[in-house]
Protein backbone atom coordinates (compact mmCIF):
# COMPACT_ATOMS: atom_id res chain seq x y z
CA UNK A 1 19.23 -29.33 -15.33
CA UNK A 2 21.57 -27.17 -13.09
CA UNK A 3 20.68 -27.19 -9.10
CA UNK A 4 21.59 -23.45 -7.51
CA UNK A 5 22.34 -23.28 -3.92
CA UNK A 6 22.74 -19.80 -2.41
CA UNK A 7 23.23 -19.32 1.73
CA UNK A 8 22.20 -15.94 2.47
CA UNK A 9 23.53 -13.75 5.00
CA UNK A 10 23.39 -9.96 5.56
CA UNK A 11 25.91 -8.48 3.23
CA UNK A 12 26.60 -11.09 1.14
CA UNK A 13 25.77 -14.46 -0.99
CA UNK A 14 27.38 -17.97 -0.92
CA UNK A 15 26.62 -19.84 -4.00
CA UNK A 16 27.19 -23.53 -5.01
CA UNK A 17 26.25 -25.28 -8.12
CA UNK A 18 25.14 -29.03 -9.05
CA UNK A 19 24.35 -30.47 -12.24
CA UNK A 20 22.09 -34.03 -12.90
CA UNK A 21 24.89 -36.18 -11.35
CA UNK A 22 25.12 -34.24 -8.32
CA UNK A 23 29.05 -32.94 -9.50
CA UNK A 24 29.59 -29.55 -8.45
CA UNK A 25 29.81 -27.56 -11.47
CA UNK A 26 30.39 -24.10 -9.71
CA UNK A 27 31.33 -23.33 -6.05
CA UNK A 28 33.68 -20.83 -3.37
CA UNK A 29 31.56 -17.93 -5.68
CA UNK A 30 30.32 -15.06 -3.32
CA UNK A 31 28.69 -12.10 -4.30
CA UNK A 32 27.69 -9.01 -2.55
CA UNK A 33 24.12 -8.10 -1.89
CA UNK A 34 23.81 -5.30 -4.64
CA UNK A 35 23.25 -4.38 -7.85
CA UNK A 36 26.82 -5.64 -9.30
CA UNK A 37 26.61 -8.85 -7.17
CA UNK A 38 23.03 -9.66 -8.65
CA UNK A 39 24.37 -9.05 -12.52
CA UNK A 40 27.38 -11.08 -11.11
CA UNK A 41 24.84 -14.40 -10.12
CA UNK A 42 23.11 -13.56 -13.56
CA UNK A 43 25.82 -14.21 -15.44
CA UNK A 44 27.72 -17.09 -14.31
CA UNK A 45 23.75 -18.86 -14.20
CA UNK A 46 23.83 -17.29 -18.42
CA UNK A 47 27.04 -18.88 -18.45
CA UNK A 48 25.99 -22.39 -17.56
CA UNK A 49 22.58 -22.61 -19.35
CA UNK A 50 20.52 -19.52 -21.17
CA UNK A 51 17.48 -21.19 -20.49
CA UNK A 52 15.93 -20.12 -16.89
CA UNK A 53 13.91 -23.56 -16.86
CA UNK A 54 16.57 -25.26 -17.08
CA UNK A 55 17.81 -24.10 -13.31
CA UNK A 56 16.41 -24.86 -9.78
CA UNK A 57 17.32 -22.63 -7.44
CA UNK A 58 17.24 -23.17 -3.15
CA UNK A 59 17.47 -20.63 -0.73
CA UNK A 60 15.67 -20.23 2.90
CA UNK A 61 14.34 -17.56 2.63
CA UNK A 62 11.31 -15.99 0.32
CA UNK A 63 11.35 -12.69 1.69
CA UNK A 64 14.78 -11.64 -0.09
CA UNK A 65 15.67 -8.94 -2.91
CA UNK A 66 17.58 -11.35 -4.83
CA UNK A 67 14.72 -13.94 -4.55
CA UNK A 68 12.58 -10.95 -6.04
CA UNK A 69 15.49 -10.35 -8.80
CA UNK A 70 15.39 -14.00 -9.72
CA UNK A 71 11.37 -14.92 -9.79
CA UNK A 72 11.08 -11.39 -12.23
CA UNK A 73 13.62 -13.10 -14.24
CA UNK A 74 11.41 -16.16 -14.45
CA UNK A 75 13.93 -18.34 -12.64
CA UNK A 76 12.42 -21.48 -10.66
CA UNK A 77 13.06 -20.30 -6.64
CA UNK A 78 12.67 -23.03 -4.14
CA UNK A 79 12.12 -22.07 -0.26
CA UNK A 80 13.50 -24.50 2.17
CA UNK A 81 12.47 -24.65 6.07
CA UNK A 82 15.30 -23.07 7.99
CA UNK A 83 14.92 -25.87 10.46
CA UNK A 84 15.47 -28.39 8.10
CA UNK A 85 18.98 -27.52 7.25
CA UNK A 86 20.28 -28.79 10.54
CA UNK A 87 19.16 -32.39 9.74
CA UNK A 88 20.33 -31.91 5.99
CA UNK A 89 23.80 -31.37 7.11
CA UNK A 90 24.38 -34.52 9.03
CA UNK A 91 23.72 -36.07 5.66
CA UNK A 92 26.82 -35.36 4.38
CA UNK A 93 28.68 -34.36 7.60
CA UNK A 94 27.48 -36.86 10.27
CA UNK A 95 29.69 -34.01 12.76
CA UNK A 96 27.92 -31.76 12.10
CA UNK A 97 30.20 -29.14 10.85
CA UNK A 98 29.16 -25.88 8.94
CA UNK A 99 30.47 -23.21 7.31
CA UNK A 100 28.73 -20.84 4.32
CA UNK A 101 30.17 -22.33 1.22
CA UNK A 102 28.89 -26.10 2.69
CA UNK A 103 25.78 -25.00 3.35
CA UNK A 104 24.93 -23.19 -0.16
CA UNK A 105 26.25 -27.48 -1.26
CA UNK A 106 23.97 -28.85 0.98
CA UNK A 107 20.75 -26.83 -0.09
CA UNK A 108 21.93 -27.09 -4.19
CA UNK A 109 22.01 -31.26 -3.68
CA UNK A 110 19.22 -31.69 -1.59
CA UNK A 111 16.54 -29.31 -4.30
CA UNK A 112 18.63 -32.06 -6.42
CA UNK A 113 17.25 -34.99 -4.47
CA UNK A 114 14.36 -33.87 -3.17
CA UNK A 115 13.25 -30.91 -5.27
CA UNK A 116 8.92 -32.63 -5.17
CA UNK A 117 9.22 -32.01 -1.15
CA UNK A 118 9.78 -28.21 -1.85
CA UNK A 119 7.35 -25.84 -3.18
CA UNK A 120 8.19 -23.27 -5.65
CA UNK A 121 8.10 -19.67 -4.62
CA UNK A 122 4.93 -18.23 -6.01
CA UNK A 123 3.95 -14.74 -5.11
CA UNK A 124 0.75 -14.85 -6.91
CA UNK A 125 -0.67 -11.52 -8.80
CA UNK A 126 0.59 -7.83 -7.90
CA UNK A 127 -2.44 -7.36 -5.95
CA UNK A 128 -2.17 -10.39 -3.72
CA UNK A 129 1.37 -8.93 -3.32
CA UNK A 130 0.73 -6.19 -1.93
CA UNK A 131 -2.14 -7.61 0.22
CA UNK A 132 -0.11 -10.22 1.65
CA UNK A 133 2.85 -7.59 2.59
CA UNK A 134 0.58 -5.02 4.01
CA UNK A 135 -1.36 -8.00 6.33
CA UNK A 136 2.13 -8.88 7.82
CA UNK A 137 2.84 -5.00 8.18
CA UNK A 138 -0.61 -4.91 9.64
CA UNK A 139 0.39 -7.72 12.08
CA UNK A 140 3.32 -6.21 12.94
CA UNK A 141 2.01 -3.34 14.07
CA UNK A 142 -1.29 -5.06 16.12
CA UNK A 143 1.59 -6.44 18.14
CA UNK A 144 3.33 -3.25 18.99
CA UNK A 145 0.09 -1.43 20.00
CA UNK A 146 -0.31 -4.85 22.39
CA UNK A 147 3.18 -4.34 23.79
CA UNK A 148 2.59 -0.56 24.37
CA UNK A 149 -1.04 -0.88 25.98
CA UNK A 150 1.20 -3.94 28.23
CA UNK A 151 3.61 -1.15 28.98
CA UNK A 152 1.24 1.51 29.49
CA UNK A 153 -0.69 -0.04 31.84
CA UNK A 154 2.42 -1.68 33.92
CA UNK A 155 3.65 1.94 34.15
CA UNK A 156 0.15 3.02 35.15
CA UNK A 157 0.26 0.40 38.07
CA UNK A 158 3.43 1.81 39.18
CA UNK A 159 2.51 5.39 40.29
CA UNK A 160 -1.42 6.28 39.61
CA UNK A 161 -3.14 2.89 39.89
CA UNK A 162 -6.68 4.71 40.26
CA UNK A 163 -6.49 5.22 36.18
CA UNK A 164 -6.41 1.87 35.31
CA UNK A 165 -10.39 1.70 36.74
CA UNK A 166 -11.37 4.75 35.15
CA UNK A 167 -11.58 2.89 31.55
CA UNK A 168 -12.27 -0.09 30.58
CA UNK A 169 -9.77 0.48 27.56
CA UNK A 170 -6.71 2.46 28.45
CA UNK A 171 -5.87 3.19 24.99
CA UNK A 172 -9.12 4.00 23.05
CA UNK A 173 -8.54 8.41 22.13
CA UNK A 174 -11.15 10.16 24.84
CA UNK A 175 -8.94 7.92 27.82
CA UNK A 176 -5.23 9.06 25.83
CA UNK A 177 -6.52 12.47 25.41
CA UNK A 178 -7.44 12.61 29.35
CA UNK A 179 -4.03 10.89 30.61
CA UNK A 180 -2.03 13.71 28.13
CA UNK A 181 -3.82 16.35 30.29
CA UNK A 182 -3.43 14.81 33.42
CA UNK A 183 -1.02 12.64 33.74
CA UNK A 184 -0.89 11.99 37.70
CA UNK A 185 -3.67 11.44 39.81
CA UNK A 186 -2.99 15.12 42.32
CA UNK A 187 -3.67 17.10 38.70
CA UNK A 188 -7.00 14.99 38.02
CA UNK A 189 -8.24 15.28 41.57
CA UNK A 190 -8.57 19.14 41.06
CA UNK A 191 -11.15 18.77 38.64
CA UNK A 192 -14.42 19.64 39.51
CA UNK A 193 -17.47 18.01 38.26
CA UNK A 194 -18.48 20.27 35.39
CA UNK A 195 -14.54 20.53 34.53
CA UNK A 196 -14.77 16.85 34.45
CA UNK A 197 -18.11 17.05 31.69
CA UNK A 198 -16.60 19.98 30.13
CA UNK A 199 -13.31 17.96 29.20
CA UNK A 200 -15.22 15.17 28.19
CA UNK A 201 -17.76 17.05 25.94
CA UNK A 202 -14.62 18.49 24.10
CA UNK A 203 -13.66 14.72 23.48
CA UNK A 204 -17.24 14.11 22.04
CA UNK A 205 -17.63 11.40 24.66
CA UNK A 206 -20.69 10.75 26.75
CA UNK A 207 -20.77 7.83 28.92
CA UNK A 208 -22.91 9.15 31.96
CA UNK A 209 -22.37 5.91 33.96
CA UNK A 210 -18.68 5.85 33.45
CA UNK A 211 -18.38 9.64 33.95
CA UNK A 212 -19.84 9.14 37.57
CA UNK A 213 -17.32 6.29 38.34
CA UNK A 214 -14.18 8.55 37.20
CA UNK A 215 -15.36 11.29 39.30
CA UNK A 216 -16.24 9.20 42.64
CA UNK A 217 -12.95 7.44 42.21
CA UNK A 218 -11.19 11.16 41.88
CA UNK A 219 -12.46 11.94 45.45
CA UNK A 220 -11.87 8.83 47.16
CA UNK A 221 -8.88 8.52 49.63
CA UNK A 222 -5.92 7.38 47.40
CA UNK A 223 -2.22 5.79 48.01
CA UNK A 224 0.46 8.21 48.70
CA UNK A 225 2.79 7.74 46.02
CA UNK A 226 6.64 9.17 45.88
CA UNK A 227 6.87 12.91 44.50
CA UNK A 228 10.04 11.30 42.92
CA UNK A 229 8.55 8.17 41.22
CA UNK A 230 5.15 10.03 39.79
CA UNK A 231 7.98 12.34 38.01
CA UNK A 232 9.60 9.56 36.34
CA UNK A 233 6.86 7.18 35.35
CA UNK A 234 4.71 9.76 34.40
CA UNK A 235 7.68 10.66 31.72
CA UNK A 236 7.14 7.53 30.88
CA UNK A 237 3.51 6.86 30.70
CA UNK A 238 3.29 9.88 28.40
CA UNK A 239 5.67 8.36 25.84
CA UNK A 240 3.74 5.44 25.72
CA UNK A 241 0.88 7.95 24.77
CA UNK A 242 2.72 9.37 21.80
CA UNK A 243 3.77 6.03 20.73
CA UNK A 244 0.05 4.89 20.74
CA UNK A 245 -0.88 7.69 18.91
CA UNK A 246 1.13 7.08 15.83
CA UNK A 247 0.76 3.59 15.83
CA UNK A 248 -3.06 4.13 16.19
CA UNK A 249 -3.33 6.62 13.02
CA UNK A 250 -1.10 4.16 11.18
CA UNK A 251 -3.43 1.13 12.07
CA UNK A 252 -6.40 3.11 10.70
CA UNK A 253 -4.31 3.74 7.72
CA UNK A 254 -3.55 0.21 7.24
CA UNK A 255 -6.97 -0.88 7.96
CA UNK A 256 -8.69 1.28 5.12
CA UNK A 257 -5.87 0.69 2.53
CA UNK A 258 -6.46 -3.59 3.19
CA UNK A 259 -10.48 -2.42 2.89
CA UNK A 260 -9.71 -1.00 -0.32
CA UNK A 261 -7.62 -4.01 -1.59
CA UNK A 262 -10.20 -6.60 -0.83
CA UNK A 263 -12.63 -4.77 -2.20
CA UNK A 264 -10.43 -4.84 -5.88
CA UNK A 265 -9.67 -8.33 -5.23
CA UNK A 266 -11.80 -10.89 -7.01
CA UNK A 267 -11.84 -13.73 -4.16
CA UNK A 268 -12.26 -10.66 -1.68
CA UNK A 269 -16.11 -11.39 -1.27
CA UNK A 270 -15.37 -15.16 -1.51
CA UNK A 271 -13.60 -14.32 1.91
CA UNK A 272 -15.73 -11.81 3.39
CA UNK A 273 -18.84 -14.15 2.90
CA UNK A 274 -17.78 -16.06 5.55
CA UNK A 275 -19.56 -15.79 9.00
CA UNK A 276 -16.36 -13.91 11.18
CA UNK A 277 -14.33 -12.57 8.48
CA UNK A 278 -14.13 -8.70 8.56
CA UNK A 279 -11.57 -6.66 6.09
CA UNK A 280 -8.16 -7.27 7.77
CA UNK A 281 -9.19 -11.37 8.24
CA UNK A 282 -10.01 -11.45 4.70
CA UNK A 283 -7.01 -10.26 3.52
CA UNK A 284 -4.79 -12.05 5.83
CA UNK A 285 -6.70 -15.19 3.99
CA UNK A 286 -5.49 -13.64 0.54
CA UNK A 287 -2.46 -13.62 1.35
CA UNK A 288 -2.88 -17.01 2.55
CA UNK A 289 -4.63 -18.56 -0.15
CA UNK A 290 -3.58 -16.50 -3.35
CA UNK A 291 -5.02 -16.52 -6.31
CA UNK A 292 -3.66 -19.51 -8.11
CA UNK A 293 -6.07 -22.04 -7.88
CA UNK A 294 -2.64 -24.64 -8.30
CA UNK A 295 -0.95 -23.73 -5.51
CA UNK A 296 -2.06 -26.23 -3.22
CA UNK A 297 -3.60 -29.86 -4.32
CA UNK A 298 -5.24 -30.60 -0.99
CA UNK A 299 -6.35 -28.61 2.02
CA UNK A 300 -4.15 -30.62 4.40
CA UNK A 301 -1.39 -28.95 2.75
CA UNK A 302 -2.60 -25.91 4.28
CA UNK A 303 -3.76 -27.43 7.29
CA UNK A 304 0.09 -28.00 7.20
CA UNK A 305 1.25 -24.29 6.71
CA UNK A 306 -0.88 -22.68 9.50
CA UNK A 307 -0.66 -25.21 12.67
CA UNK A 308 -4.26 -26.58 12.37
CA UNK A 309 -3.58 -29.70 12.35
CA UNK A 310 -1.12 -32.30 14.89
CA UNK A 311 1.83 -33.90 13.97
CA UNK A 312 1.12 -37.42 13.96
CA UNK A 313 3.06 -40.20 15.01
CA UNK A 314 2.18 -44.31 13.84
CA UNK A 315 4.21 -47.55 15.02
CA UNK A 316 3.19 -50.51 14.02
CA UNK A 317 -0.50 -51.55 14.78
CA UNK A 318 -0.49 -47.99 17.52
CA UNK A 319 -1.70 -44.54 16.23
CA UNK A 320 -1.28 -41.87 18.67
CA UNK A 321 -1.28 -38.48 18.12
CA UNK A 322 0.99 -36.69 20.05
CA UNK A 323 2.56 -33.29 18.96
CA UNK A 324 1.19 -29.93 18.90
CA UNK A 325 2.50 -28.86 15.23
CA UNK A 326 5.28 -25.94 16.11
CA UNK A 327 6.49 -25.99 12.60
CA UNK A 328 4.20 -23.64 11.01
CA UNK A 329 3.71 -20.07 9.72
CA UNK A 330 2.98 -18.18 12.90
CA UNK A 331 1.18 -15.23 10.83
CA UNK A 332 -1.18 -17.62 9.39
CA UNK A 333 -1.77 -20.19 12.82
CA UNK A 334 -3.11 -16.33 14.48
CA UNK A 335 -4.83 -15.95 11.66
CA UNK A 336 -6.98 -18.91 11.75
CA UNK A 337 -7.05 -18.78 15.34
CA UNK A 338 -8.41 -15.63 15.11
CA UNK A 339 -11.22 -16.41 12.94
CA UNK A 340 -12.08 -19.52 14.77
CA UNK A 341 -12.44 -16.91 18.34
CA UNK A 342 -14.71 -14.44 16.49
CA UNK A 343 -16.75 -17.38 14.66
CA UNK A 344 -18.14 -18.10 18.12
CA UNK A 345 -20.73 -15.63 18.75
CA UNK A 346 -21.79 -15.90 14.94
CA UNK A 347 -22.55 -19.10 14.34
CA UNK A 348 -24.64 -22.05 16.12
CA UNK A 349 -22.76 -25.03 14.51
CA UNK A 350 -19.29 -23.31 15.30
CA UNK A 351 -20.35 -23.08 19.02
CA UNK A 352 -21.48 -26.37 18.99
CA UNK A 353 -18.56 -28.12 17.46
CA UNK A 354 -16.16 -26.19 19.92
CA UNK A 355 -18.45 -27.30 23.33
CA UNK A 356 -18.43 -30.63 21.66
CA UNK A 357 -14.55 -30.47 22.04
CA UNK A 358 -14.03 -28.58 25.80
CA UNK A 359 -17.26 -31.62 26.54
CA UNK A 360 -14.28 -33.83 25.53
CA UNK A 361 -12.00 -32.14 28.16
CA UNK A 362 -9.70 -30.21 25.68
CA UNK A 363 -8.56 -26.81 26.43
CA UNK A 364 -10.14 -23.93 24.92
CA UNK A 365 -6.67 -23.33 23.02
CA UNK A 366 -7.47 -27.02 21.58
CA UNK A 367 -10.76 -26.84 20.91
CA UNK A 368 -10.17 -23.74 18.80
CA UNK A 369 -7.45 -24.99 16.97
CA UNK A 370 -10.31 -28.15 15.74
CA UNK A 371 -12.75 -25.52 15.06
CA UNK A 372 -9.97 -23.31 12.62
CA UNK A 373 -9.03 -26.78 11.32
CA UNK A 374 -12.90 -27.07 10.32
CA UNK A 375 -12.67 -23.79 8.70
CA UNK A 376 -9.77 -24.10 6.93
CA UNK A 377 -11.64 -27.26 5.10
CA UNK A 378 -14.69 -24.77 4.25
CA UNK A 379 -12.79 -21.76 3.04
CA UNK A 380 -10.68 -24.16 0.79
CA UNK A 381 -13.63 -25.55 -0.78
CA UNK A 382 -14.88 -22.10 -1.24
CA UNK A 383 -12.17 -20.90 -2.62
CA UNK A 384 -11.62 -23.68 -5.13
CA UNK A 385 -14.76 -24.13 -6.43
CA UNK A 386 -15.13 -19.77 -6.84
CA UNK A 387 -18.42 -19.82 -4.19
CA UNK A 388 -19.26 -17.65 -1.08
CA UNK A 389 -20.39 -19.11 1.67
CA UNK A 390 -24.02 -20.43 1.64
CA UNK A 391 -25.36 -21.79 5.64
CA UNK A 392 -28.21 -23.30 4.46
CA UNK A 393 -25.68 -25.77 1.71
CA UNK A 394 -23.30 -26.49 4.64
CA UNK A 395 -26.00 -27.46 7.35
CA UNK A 396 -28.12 -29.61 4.42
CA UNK A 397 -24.37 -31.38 3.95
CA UNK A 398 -23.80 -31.54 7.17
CA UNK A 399 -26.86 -33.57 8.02
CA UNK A 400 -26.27 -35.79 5.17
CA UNK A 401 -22.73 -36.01 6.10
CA UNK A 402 -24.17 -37.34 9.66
CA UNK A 403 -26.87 -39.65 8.58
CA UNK A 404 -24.57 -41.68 5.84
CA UNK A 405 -21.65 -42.25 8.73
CA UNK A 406 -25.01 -43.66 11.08
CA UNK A 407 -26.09 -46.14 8.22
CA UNK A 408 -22.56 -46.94 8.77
């Protein structure tokens, strides 16, 4: 058995070699990140053994093209944490001294010693695939329309505060449409009352209550605001209106092409089953979850992965716990913090279990991350055992649950 090592960096590959023994069979090889680098990797691994099984490789990183090049190629690819590196190091340089080369040693030995700790890269089925890149694209963008409806609304503050009162959502299409035509508070103030119900007929929008607000606030005495500052941040406020825009067509887009997918997906109704799972949650719990049913052994794995659970600290006879878990996949903690938010107006039990918690003086940041831990246990089991989710099953083992811990 061969152990691979490869640090990655922008433009280029550092790659070390181990064999059983831990002697370095191959090292000081770089190769460039393209096509003649790749063929170069491929054969010097040919050279040492023909048979893929026969080599582990480490890298920390999954989302890489040569970590794509060498899973299609049926090669064994082993993800390390980033953060673990650091301590790795001061196992065979108590200094603490790095360079490239030492580092593609360091992760080749350790997958040597400790290859159970790391799990094999496993992107699952095509679908999944794609699922699971489009619900991080998704993400991605969620997070940019956030920081543009921040910006919008910090600009808006600056120079024509009035707006922000006029809807309750700043960045919803009838409000966009009405900023792009008047972008400063003097042009809106001209409007007259049918110009007002004229505009907003054209926008197919009628909201009598909220019409009558927007039109007594247009006539009230206002704060005199700098000729020269309404020029600029109104420049600015209508960028932010063309960068919503886009990024609201291409959210649309993204929603119906993860509707679609789910919909394909076998699991998908597993997932949407579940009491506050809509279309984009259900495939960010694809992507999570997979489709190999090997993957993970035991929920707290996953409990693990997405930050439901605390890291736990025991000394002697003293159990304590003590530490929010930080080491996690960020995309996955939202996730399930996510679903545990929305599962609140949907379900008794859920609401229940999270005033049990804020009873207990928690926060509500805690007392959500118990109630996602809860759901991660339910959507595992549901997902193992093939079975949407059933209330009636989980209160009648629920109340069993209950009665055998009071005979207890």
């Amino acid at each position: 058995m061969y152990y691979v090592g490869i640090d990655w960096a922008d433009q280029k590959y550092d790659v070390a070699v181990v064999d059983d023994s831990g002697t370095v069979v191959l090292s000081h090889l770089t190769i460039k990140k393209n096509r003649a680098g790749f063929e170069q990797l491929l054969d010097k691994l040919r050279g040492l053994c023909p048979d893929p099984q026969q080599i582990k490789i480490g890298i920390e990183t999954a989302n890489n093209l040569l970590v794509d090049f060498l899973v299609d190629l049926c090669y064994a690819v082993f993800a390390l944490f980033p953060g673990a590196m650091k301590s790795f190091r001061k196992r065979y340089r108590p200094s603490g001294a790095r360079d490239d080369q030492f580092d593609a040693f360091v992760i080749a030995d350790v997958l040597r010693t400790d290859h159970a700790c790391w799990r094999r890269v496993n992107f699952g089925s095509e679908l999944v695939r794609e699922i699971r890149l489009l619900a991080r694209d998704h993400h991605d963008l969620v997070a940019a329309h956030t920081a543009l409806n921040n910006g919008l609304r910090s600009t808006l503050k600056e120079y024509y505060p009035e707006y922000i009162q006029f809807f309750s959502d700043v960045t919803c299409a009838t409000s966009l449409a009405f900023l792009a035509a008047y972008p400063d508070f003097e042009r809106a103030a001209q409007l007259t009352r049918q110009q007002l119900t004229d505009f907003f007929k054209e926008q197919h929008w009628c909201h009598r209550r909220t019409l009558n607000k927007i039109d007594e606030l247009l006539h009230r005495e206002h704060l005199i605001v700098p000729a020269v500052l309404i020029r600029a941040k109104q420049r600015k406020a209508l960028t932010c209106v063309k960068k919503l825009l886009v990024v609201t067509a291409a959210l649309e887009e993204y929603n119906g092409c993860l509707q679609e997918f789910v919909d394909h997906h076998p699991d998908g109704k597993i997932f949407l089953s579940y009491p506050g799972v809509s279309y984009v949650t259900a495939a960010r719990l694809l992507a999570l979850f997979g489709d190999n049913r090997e993957l993970y052994t035991a929920v707290s794995e996953l409990q693990g992965l997405t930050g439901t659970c605390p890291v736990t600290e025991k000394s002697g006879k003293a159990f304590q716990v003590i530490y929010y878990r930080r080491a996690c996949n960020k995309f996955y903690r939202d996730t399930m913090q996510r679903l545990a938010f929305s599962s609140l107006r949907l379900t008794p039990w859920a609401t229940a279990y999270y005033q049990k918690h804020r009873a207990q003086g928690h926060t509500h940041s805690h007392a959500l991350r118990c109630l996602a831990n809860l759901h991660l246990r339910l959507l595992f089991a549901m997902w193992k055992n093939r079975t949407c989710y059933d209330e009636n099953i989980f209160l009648a083992q629920r109340a069993r649950h209950a009665i055998a811990n009071q005979q207890q």
